[in-house]
Protein backbone atom coordinates (compact mmCIF):
# COMPACT_ATOMS: atom_id res chain seq x y z
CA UNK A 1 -35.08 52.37 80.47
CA UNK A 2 -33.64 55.62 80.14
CA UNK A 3 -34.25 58.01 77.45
CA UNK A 4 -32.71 61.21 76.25
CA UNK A 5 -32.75 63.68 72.81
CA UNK A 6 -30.04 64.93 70.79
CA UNK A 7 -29.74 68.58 70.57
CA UNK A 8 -28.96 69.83 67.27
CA UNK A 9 -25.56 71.43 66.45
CA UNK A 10 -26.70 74.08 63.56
CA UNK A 11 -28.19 77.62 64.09
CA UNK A 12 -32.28 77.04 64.64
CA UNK A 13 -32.80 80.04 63.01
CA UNK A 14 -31.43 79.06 59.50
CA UNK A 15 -31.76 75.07 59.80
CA UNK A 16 -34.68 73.48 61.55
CA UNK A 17 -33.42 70.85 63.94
CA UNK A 18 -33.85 67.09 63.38
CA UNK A 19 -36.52 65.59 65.39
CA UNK A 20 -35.03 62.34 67.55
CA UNK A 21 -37.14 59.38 68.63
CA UNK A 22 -36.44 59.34 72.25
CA UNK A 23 -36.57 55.52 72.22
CA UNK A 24 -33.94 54.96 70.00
CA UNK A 25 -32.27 58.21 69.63
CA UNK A 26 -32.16 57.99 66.02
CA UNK A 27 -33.87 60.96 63.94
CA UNK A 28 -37.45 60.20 62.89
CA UNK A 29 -37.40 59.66 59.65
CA UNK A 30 -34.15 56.64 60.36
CA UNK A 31 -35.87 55.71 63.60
CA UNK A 32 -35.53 51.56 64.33
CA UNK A 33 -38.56 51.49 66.98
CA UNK A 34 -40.77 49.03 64.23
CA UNK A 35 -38.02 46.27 64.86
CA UNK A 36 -38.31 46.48 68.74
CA UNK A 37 -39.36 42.73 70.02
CA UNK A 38 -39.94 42.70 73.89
CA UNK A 39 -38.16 39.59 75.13
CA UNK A 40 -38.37 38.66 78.46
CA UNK A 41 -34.72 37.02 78.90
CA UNK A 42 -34.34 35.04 82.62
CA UNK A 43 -30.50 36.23 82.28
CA UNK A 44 -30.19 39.39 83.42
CA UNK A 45 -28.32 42.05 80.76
CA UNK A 46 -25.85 44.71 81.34
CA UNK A 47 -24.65 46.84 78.55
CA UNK A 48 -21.42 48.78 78.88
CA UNK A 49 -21.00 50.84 75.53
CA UNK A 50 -18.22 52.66 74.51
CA UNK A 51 -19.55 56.59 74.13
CA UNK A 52 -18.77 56.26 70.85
CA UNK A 53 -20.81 53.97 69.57
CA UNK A 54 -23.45 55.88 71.04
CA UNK A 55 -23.96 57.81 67.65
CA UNK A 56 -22.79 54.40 64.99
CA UNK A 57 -25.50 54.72 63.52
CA UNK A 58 -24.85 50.10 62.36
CA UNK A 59 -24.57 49.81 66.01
CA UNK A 60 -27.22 47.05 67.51
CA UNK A 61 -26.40 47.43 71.31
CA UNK A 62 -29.62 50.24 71.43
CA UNK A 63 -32.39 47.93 69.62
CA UNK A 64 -30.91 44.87 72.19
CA UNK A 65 -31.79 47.23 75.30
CA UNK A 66 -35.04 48.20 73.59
CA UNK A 67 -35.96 44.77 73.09
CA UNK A 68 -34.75 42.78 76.77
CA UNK A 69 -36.74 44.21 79.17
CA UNK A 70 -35.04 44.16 82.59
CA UNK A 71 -31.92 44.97 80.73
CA UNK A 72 -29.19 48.14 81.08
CA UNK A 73 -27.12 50.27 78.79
CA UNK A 74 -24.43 52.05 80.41
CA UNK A 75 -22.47 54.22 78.64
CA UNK A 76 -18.57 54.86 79.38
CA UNK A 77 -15.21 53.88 79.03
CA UNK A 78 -13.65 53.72 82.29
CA UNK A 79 -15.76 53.41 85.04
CA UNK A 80 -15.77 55.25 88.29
CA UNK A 81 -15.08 51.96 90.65
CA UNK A 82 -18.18 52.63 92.74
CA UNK A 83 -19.99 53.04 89.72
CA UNK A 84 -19.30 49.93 88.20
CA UNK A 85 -19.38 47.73 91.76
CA UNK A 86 -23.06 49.22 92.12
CA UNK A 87 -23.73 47.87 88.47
CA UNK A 88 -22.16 44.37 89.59
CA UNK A 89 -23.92 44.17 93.08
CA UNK A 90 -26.76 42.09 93.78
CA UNK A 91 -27.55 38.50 94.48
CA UNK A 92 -26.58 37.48 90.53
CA UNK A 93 -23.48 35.94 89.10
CA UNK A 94 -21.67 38.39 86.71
CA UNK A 95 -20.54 36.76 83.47
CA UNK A 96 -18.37 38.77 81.17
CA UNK A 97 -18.98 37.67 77.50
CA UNK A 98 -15.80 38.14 76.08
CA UNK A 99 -12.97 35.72 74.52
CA UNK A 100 -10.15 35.09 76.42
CA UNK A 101 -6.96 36.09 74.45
CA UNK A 102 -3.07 35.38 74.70
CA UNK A 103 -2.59 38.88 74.14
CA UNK A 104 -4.13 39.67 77.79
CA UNK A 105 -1.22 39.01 80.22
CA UNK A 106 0.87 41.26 78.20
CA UNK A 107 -1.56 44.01 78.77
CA UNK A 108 -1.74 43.08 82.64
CA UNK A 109 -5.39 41.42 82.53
CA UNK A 110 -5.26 38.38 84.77
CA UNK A 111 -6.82 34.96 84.19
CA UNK A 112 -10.18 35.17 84.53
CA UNK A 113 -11.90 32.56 87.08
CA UNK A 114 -13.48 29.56 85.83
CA UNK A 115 -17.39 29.80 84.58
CA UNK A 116 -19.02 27.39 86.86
CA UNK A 117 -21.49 25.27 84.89
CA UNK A 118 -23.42 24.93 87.82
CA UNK A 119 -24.94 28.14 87.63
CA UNK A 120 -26.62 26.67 84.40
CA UNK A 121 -29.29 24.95 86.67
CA UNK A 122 -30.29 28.67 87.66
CA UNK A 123 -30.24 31.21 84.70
CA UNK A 124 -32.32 33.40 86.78
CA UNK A 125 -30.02 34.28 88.85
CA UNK A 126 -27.13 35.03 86.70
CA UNK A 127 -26.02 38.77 85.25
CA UNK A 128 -24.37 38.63 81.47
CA UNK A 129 -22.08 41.65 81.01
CA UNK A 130 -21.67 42.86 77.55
CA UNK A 131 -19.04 45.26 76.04
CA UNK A 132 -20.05 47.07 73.26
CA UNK A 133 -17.79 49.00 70.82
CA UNK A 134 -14.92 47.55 68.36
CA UNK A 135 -12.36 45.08 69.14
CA UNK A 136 -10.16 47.50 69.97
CA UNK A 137 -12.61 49.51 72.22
CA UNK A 138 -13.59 46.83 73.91
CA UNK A 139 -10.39 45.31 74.52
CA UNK A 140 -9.40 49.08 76.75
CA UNK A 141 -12.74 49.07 77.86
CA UNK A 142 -11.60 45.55 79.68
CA UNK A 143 -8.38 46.85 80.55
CA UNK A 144 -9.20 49.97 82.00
CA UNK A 145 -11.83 48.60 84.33
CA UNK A 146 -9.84 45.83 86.66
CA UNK A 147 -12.96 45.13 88.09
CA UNK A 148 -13.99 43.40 85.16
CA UNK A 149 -10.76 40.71 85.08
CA UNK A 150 -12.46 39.26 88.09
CA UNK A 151 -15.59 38.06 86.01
CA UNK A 152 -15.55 34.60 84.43
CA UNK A 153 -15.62 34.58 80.52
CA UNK A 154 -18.31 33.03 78.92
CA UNK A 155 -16.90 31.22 75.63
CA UNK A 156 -19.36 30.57 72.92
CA UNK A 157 -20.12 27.77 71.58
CA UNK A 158 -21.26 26.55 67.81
CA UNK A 159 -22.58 30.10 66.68
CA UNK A 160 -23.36 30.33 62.81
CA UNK A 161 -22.11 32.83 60.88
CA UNK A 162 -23.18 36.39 61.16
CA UNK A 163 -25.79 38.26 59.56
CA UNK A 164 -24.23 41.35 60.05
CA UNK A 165 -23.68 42.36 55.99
CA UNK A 166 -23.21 46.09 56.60
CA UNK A 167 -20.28 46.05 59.01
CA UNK A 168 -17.08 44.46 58.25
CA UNK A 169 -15.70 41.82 60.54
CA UNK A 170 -11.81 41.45 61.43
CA UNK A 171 -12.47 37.76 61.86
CA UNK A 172 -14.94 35.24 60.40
CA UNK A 173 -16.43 34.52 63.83
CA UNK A 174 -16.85 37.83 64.77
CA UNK A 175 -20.55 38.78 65.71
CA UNK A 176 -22.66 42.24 66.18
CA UNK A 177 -23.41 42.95 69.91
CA UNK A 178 -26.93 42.10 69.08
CA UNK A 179 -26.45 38.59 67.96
CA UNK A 180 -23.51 37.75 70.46
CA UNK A 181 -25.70 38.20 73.34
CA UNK A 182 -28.71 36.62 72.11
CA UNK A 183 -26.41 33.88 71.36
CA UNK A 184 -25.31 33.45 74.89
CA UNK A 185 -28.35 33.68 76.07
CA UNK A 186 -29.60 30.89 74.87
CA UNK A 187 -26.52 29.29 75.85
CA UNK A 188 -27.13 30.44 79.56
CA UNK A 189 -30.50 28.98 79.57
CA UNK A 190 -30.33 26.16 77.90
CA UNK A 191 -32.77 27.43 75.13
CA UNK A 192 -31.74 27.43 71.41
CA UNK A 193 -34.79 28.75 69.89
CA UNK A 194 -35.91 31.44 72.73
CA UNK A 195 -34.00 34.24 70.87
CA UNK A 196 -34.57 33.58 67.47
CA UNK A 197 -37.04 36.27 67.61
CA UNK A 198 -34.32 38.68 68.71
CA UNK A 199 -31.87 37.54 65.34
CA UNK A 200 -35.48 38.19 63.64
CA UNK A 201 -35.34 41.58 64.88
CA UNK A 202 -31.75 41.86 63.87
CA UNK A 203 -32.19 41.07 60.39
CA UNK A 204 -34.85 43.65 60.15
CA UNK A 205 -32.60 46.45 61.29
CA UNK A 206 -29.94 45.13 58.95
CA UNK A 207 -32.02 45.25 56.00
CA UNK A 208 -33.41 48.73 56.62
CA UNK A 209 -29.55 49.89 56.92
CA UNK A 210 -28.69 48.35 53.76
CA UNK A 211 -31.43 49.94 51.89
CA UNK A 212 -32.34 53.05 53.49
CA UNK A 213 -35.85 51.71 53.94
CA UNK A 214 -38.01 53.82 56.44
CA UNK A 215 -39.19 51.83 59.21
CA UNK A 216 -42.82 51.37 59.12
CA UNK A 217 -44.51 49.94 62.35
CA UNK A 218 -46.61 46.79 61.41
């Protein structure tokens, strides 16, 4: 897990800098650590974030890192190829959670391969791949990085609706990082309960949002 502090903008000498957690790079007194619930997930996560969600303050894809352990959050928009084939390698099969639209071809994306279902019997040894930012973000993120078009799409499946109350959705089926992926996941492994702890977690960080209620570790 990587860390890192913000340094502050104003003059020192006439405005004393905020103090950042470094876990979740938020300033103290907004920090999210008290909803952090280590999950170990048998799906392996990658995060590639859009740099500017780095600072959305309603962005979830930082308390989702915090809480998968084993899991990555890279940060960019288009990837150096070597980069991003390093971030692909290994002995798991990538899965790109993302819906497949018509709008794609015009844009140059090709079809995606086929999600085998076989790799169901194995979650261990699969790698989901998450883009975080808007729709529209995420949509270049996909299009500037061709090495993503070669990833089968996960589709999900039966997802309620979102608990996301502080951001507005474009569409009614439109989900927060956060619950997206913890969705999936327990689509990949067969196991509908496994991350209710992680929409738990969620709904916690929501709430504090919506109220501007410090977060007090339990």
């Amino acid at each position: 897990m990587t860390t890192r502090t913000d340094s502050a903008s104003t003059d020192s000498s006439t405005t004393p800098a905020r103090q950042h957690c470094l876990a979740c790079l938020r300033p103290q007194r907004t920090c999210i650590c008290c909803w952090v619930t280590p999950i170990a997930a048998q799906v392996e996560v990658l995060v590639l974030q859009h740099p500017m969600e780095v600072s959305n303050a309603k962005g979830s894809a930082r308390l989702l890192h915090l809480c998968l352990a084993g899991s990555r959050l890279e940060v960019g928009e288009a990837f150096e190829p070597e980069r991003l084939r390093a971030l692909l390698s290994g002995e798991r099969h990538n899965v790109l959670l993302y819906p497949e639209t018509a709008e794609e071809k015009s844009l140059g994306v090709a079809t995606p391969p086929a999600f085998d279902a076989a790799w169901l019997a194995t979650p261990e040894r699969l790698r989901l791949v998450v883009l975080d930012g808007t729709w529209r973000k995420s949509r270049k993120m996909l299009y500037l990085n061709p090495q993503l078009h070669a990833l089968p799409r996960l589709p999900l499946t039966d997802t309620p609706a979102s608990h996301y109350l502080i951001r507005k959705a474009h569409l009614p089926d439109q989900l927060s990082t956060l619950e997206a992926t913890a969705y999936a996941l327990a689509q990949l492994e067969q196991a509908p309960e496994r991350y209710a702890a992680l929409i738990d977690a969620f709904d916690g960080f929501v709430a504090q949002l919506g109220s501007y209620v410090p977060c007090h570790a339990p």
